[in-house]
C-alpha atoms as a PDB file:
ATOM      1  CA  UNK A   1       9.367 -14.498   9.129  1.00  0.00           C
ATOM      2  CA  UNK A   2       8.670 -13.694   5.938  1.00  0.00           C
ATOM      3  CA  UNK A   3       9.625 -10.446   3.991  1.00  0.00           C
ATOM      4  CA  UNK A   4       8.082  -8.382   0.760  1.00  0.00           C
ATOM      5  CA  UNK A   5       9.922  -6.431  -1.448  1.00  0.00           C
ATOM      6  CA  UNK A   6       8.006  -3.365  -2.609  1.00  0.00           C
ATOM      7  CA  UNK A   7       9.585  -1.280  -5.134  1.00  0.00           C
ATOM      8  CA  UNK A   8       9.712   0.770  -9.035  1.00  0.00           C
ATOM      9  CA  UNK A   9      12.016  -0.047 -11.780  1.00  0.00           C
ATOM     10  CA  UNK A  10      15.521  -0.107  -8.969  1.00  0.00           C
ATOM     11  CA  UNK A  11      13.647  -3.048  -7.574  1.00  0.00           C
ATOM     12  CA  UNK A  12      12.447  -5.316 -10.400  1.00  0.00           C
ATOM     13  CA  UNK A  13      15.584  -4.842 -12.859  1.00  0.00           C
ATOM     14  CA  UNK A  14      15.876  -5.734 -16.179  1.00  0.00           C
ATOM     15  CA  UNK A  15      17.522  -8.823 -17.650  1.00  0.00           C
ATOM     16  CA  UNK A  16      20.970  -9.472 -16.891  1.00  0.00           C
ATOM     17  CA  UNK A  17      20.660  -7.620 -13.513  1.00  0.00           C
ATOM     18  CA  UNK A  18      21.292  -9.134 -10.352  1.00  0.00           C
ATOM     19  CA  UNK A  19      19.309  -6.864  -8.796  1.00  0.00           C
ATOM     20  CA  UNK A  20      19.508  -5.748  -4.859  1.00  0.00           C
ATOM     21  CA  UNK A  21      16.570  -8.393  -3.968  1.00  0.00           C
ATOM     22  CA  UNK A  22      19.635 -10.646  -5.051  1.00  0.00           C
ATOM     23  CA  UNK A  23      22.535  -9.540  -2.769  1.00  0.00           C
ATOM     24  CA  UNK A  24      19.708  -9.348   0.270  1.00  0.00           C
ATOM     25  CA  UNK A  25      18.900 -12.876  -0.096  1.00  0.00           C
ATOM     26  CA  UNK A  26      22.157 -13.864   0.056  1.00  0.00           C
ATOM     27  CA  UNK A  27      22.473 -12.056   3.073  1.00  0.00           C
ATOM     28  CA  UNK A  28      19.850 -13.437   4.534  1.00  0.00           C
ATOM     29  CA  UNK A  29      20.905 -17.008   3.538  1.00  0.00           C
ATOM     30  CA  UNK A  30      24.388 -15.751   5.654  1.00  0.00           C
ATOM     31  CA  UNK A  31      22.855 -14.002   8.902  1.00  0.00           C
ATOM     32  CA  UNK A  32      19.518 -14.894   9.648  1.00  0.00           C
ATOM     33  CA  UNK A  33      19.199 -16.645  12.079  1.00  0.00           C
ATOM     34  CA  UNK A  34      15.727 -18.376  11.923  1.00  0.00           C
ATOM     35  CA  UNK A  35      13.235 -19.343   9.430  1.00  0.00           C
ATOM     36  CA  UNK A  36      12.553 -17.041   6.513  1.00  0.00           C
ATOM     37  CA  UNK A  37      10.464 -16.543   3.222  1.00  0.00           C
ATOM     38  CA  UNK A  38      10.196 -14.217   0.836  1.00  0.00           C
ATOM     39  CA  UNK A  39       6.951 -13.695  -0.657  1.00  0.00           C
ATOM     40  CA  UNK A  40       5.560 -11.768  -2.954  1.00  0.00           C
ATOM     41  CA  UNK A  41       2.990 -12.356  -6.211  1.00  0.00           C
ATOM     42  CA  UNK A  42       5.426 -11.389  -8.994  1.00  0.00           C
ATOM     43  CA  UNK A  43       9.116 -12.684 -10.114  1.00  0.00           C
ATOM     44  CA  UNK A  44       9.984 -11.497 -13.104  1.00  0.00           C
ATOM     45  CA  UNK A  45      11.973  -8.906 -14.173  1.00  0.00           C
ATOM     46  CA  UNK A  46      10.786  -5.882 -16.592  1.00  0.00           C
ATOM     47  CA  UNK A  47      11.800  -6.705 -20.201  1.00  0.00           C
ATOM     48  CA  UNK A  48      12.291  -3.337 -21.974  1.00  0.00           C
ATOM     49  CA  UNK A  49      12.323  -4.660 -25.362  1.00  0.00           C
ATOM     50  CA  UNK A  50       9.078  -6.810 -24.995  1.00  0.00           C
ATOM     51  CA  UNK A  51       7.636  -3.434 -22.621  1.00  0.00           C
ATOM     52  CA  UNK A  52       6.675  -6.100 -19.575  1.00  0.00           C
ATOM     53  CA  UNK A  53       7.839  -8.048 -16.977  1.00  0.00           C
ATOM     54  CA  UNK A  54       8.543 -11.126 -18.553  1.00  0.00           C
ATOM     55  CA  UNK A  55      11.903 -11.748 -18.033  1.00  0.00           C
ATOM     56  CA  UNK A  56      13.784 -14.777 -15.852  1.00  0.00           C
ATOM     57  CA  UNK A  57      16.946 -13.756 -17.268  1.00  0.00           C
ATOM     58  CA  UNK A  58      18.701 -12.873 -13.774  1.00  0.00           C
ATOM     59  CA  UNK A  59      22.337 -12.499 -13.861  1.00  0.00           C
ATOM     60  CA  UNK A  60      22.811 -14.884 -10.905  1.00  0.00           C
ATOM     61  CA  UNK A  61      21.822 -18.793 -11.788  1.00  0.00           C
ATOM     62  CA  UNK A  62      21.755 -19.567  -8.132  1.00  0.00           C
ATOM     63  CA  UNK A  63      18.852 -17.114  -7.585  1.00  0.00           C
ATOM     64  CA  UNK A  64      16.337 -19.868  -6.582  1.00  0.00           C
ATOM     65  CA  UNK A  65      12.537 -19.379  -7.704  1.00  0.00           C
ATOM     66  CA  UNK A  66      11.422 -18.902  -4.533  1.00  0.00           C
ATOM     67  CA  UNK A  67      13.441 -16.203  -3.560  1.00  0.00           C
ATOM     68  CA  UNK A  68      12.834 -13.751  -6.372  1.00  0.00           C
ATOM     69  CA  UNK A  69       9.312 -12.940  -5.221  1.00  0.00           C
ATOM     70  CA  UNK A  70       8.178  -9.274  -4.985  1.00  0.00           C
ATOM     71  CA  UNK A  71       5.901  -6.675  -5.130  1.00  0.00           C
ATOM     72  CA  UNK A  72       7.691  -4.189  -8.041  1.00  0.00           C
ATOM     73  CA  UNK A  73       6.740  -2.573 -11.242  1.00  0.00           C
ATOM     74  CA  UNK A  74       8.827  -0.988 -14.052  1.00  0.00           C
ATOM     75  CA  UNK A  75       7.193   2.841 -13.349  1.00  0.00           C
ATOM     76  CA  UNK A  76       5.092   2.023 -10.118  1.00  0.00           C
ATOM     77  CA  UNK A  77       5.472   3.729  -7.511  1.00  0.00           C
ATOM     78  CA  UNK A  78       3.750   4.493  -3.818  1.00  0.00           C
ATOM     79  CA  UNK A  79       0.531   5.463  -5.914  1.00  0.00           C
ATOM     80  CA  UNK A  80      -0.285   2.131  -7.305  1.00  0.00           C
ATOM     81  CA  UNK A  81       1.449  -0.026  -4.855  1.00  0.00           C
ATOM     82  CA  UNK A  82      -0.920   1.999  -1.901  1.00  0.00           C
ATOM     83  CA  UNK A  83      -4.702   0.060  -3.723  1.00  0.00           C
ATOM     84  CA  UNK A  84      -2.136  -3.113  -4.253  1.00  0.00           C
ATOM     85  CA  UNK A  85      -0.106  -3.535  -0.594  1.00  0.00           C
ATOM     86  CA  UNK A  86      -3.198  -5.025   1.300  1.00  0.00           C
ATOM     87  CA  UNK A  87      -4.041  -7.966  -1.161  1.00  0.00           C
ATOM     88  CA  UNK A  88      -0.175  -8.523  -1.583  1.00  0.00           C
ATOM     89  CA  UNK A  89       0.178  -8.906   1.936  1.00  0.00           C
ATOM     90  CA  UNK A  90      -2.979 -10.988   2.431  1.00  0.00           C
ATOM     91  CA  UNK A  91      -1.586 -13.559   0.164  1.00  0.00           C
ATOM     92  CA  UNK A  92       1.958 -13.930   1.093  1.00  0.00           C
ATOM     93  CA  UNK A  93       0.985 -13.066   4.992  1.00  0.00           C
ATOM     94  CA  UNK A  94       4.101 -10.725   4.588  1.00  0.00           C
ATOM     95  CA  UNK A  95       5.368  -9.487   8.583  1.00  0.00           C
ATOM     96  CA  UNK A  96       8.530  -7.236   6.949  1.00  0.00           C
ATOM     97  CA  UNK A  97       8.075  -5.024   3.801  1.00  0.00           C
ATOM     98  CA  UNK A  98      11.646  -3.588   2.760  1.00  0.00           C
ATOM     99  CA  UNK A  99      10.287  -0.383   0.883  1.00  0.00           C
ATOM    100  CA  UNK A 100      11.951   1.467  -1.854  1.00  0.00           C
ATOM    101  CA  UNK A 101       9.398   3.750  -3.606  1.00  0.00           C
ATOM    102  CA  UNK A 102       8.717   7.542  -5.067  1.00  0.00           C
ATOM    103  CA  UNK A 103      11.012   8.506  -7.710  1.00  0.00           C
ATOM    104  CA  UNK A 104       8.622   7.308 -10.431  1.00  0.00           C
ATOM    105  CA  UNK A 105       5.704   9.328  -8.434  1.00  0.00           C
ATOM    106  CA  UNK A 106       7.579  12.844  -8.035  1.00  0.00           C
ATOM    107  CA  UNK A 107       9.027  11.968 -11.889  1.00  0.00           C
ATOM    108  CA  UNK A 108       5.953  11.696 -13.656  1.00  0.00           C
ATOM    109  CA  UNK A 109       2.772  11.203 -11.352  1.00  0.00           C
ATOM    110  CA  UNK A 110       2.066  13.326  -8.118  1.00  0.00           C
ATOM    111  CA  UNK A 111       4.036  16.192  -5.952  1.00  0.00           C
ATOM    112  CA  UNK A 112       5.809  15.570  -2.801  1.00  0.00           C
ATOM    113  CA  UNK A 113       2.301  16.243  -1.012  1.00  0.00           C
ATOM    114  CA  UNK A 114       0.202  14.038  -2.832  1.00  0.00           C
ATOM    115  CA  UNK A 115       3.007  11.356  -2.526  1.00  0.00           C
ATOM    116  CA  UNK A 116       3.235  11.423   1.277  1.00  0.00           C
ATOM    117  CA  UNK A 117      -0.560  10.847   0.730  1.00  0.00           C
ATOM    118  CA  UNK A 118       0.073   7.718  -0.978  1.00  0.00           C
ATOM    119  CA  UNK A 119       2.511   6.510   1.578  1.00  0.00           C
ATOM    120  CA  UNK A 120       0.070   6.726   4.166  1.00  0.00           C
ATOM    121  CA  UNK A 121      -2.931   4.904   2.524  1.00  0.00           C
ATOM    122  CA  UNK A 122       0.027   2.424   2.193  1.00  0.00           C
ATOM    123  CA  UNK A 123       0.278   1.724   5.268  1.00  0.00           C
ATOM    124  CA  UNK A 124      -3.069   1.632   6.298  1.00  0.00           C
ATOM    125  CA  UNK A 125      -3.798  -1.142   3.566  1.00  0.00           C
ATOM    126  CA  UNK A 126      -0.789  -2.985   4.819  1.00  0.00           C
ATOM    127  CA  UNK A 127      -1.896  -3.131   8.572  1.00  0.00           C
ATOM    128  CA  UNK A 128      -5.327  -3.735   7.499  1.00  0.00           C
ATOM    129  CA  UNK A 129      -3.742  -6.795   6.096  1.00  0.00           C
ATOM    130  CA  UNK A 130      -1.571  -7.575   9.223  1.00  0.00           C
ATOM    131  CA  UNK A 131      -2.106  -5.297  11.949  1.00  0.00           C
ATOM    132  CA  UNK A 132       1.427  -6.335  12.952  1.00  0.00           C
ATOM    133  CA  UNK A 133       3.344  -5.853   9.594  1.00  0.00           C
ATOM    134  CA  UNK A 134       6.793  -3.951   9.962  1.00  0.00           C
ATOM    135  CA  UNK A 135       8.153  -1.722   7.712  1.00  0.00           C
ATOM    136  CA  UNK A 136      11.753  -0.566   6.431  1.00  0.00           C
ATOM    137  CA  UNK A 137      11.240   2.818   4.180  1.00  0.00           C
ATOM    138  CA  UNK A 138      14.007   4.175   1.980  1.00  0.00           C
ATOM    139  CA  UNK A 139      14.461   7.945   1.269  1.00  0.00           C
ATOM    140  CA  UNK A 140      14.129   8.569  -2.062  1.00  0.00           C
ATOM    141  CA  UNK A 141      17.866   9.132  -3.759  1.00  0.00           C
ATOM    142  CA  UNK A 142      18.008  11.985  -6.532  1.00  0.00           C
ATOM    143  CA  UNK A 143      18.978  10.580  -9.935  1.00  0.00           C
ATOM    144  CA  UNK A 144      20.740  12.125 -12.448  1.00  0.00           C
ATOM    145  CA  UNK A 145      17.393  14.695 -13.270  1.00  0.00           C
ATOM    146  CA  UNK A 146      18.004  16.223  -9.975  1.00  0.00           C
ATOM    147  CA  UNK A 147      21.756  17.819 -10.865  1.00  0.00           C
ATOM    148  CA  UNK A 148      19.529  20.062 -13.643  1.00  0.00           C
ATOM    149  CA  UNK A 149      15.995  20.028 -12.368  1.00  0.00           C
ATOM    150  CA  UNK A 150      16.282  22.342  -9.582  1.00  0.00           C
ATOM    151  CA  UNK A 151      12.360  21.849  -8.927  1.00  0.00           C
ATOM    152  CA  UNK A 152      12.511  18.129  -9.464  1.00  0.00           C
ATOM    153  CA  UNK A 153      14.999  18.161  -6.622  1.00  0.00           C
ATOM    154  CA  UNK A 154      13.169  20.159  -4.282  1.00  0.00           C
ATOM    155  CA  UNK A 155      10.368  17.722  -4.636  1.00  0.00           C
ATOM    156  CA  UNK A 156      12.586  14.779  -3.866  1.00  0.00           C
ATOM    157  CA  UNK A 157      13.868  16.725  -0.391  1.00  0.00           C
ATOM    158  CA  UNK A 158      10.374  18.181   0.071  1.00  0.00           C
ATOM    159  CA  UNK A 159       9.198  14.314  -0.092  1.00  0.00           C
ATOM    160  CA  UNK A 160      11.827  12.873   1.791  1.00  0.00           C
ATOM    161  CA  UNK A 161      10.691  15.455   4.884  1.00  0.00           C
ATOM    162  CA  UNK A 162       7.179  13.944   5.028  1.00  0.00           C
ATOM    163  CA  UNK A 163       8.446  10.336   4.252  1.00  0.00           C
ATOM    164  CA  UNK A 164      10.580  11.022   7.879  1.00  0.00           C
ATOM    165  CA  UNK A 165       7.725  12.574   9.571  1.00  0.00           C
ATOM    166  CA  UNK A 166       5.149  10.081   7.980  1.00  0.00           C
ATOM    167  CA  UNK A 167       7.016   7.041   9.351  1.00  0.00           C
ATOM    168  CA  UNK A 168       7.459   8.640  12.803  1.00  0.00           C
ATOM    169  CA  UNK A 169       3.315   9.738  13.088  1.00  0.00           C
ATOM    170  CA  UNK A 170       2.706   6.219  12.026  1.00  0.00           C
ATOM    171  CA  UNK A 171       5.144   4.006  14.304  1.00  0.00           C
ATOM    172  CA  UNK A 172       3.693   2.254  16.650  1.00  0.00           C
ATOM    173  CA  UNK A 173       4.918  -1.150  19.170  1.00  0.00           C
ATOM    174  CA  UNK A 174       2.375  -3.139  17.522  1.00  0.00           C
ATOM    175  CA  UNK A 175       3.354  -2.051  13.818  1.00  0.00           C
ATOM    176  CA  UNK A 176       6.828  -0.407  13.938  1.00  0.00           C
ATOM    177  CA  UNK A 177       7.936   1.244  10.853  1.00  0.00           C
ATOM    178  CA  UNK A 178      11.563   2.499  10.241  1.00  0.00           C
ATOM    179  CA  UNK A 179      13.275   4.822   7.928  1.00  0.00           C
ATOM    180  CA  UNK A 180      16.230   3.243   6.176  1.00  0.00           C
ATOM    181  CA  UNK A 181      19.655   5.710   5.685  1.00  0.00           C
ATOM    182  CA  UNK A 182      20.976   5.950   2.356  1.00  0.00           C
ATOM    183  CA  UNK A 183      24.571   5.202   2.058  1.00  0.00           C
ATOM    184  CA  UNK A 184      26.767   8.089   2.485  1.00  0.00           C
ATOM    185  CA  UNK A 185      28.955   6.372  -0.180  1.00  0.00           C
ATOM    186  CA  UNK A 186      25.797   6.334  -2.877  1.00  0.00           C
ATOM    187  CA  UNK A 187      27.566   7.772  -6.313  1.00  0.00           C
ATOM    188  CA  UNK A 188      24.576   7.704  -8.364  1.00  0.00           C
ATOM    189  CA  UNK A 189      28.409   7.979 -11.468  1.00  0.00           C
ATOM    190  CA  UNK A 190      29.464   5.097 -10.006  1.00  0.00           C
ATOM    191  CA  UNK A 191      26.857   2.628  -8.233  1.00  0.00           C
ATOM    192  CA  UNK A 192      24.307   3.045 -11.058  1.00  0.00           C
ATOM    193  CA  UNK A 193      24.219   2.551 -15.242  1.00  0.00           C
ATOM    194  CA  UNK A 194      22.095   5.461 -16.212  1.00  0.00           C
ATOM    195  CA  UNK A 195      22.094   7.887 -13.510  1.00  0.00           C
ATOM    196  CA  UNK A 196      19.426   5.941 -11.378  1.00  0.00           C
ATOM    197  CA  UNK A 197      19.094   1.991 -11.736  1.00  0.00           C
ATOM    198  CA  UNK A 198      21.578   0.131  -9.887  1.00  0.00           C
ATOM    199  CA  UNK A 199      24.548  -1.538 -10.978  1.00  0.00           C
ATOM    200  CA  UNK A 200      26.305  -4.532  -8.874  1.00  0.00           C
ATOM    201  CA  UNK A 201      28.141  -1.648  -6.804  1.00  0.00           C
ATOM    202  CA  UNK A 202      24.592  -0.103  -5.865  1.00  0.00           C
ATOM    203  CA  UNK A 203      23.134  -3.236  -5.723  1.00  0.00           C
ATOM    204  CA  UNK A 204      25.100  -4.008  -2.619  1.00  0.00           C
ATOM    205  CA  UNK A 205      24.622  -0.309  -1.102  1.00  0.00           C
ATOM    206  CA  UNK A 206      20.990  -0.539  -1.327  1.00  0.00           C
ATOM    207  CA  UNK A 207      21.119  -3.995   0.197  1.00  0.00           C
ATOM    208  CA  UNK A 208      22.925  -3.161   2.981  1.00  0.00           C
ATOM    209  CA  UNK A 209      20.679   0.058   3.844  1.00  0.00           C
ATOM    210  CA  UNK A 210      17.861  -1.755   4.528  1.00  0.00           C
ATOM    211  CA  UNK A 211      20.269  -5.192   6.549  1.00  0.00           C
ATOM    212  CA  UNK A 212      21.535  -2.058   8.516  1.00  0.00           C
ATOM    213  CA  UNK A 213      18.242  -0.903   9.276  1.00  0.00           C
ATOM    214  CA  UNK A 214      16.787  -4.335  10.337  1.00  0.00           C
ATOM    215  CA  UNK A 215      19.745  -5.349  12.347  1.00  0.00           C
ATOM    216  CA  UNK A 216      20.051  -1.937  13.733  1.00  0.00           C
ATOM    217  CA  UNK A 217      16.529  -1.149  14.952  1.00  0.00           C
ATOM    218  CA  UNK A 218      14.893  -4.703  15.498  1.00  0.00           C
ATOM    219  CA  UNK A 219      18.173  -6.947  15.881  1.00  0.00           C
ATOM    220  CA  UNK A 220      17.361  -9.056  12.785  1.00  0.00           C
ATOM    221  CA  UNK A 221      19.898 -10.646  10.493  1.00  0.00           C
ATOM    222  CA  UNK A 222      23.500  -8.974  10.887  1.00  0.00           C
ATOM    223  CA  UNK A 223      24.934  -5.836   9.239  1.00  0.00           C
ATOM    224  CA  UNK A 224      25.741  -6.089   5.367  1.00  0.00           C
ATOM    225  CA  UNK A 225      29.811  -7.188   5.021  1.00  0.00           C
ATOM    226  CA  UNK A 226      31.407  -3.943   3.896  1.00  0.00           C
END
């Protein structure tokens, strides 16, 4: 089975991140039971001062090559992963995508409307890639911007609605996608480092939202070790 990582800036960290592809790989190295990759056609991290991913500087030494594939992008979000899903699935014949996009989109790029648009040309170039690809989604979580911009958090609920109806119009046996929960426990003063990218303690919660998910729904791997 192999799984793709599709995410914004929370998903391809900086240097000296672990990141939350990190603490699901070691998961998966602990509880899955059966052959895995994880594929993907990038592996660096986003370098801030150089202003591109060129970074290998991962906090963890043990975090092989091969595992630190992805599909994320230091302000990408659902609007240029949707043109980029279908090749990216192609190459690394992906069958899971664990899905953590739209901040950057309701931030700076398109409304909650327009970005439910973008989730579901997203799909549809995934499947046209693998008619059978499955899909974990995770709600977008406010950050900091949403204690102060009251309209910037209505977007974010607005979005989350259609996200939730988006993956239940589009679930099907022979493609099932899944909505992800975000931890009750997310403190976005205390599991990130700026009020939105994830520290070690988020790390871990965003981790084990999508383990839950997969082990919940479709039996794969085992929960996340509180």
């Amino acid at each position: 089975m192999r799984f793709l990582f599709v995410g914004d800036s929370m998903t391809i960290g900086c240097p000296g991140d672990f990141t939350w592809r990190y603490r699901m790989w070691r998961h998966l190295e602990a509880s899955f039971g059966g052959p895995y990759e994880i594929v993907g056609p990038r592996d660096a991290l986003y370098d801030p001062a150089a202003g591109a991913p060129v970074s290998r500087d991962y906090a963890a030494p043990d975090f092989p090559a091969a595992a630190r594939r992805h599909l994320a992008g230091w302000g990408e979000g659902w609007l240029h992963m949707a043109p980029a899903i279908g090749g990216a699935v192609a190459e690394g014949r992906a069958d899971v995508l664990l899905v953590s996009l739209g901040l950057i989109d309701l931030g700076f790029y398109t409304d909650a409307e327009q970005t439910a648009a973008n989730v579901r040309s997203f799909i549809e170039g995934a499947r046209a890639a693998n008619p059978r690809i499955r899909m974990v989604c995770l709600p977008v979580i406010p950050n900091v911007r949403a204690e102060d911009d009251a309209p910037f958090a209505a977007e974010v609920e607005r979005f989350n609605e259609l996200l939730a109806k988006a993956v239940a119009d589009l679930d099907t046996a022979a493609s099932p996608l899944l909505l992800a929960s975000v931890p009750d426990s997310y403190d976005i003063h205390r599991d990130t480092y700026d009020g939105t990218h994830p520290g070690p303690s988020g790390e871990h919660k965003l981790a084990a939202a999508f383990a839950d998910a997969l082990h919940g729904a479709w039996e794969l791997g085992a929960r996340y070790p509180s």
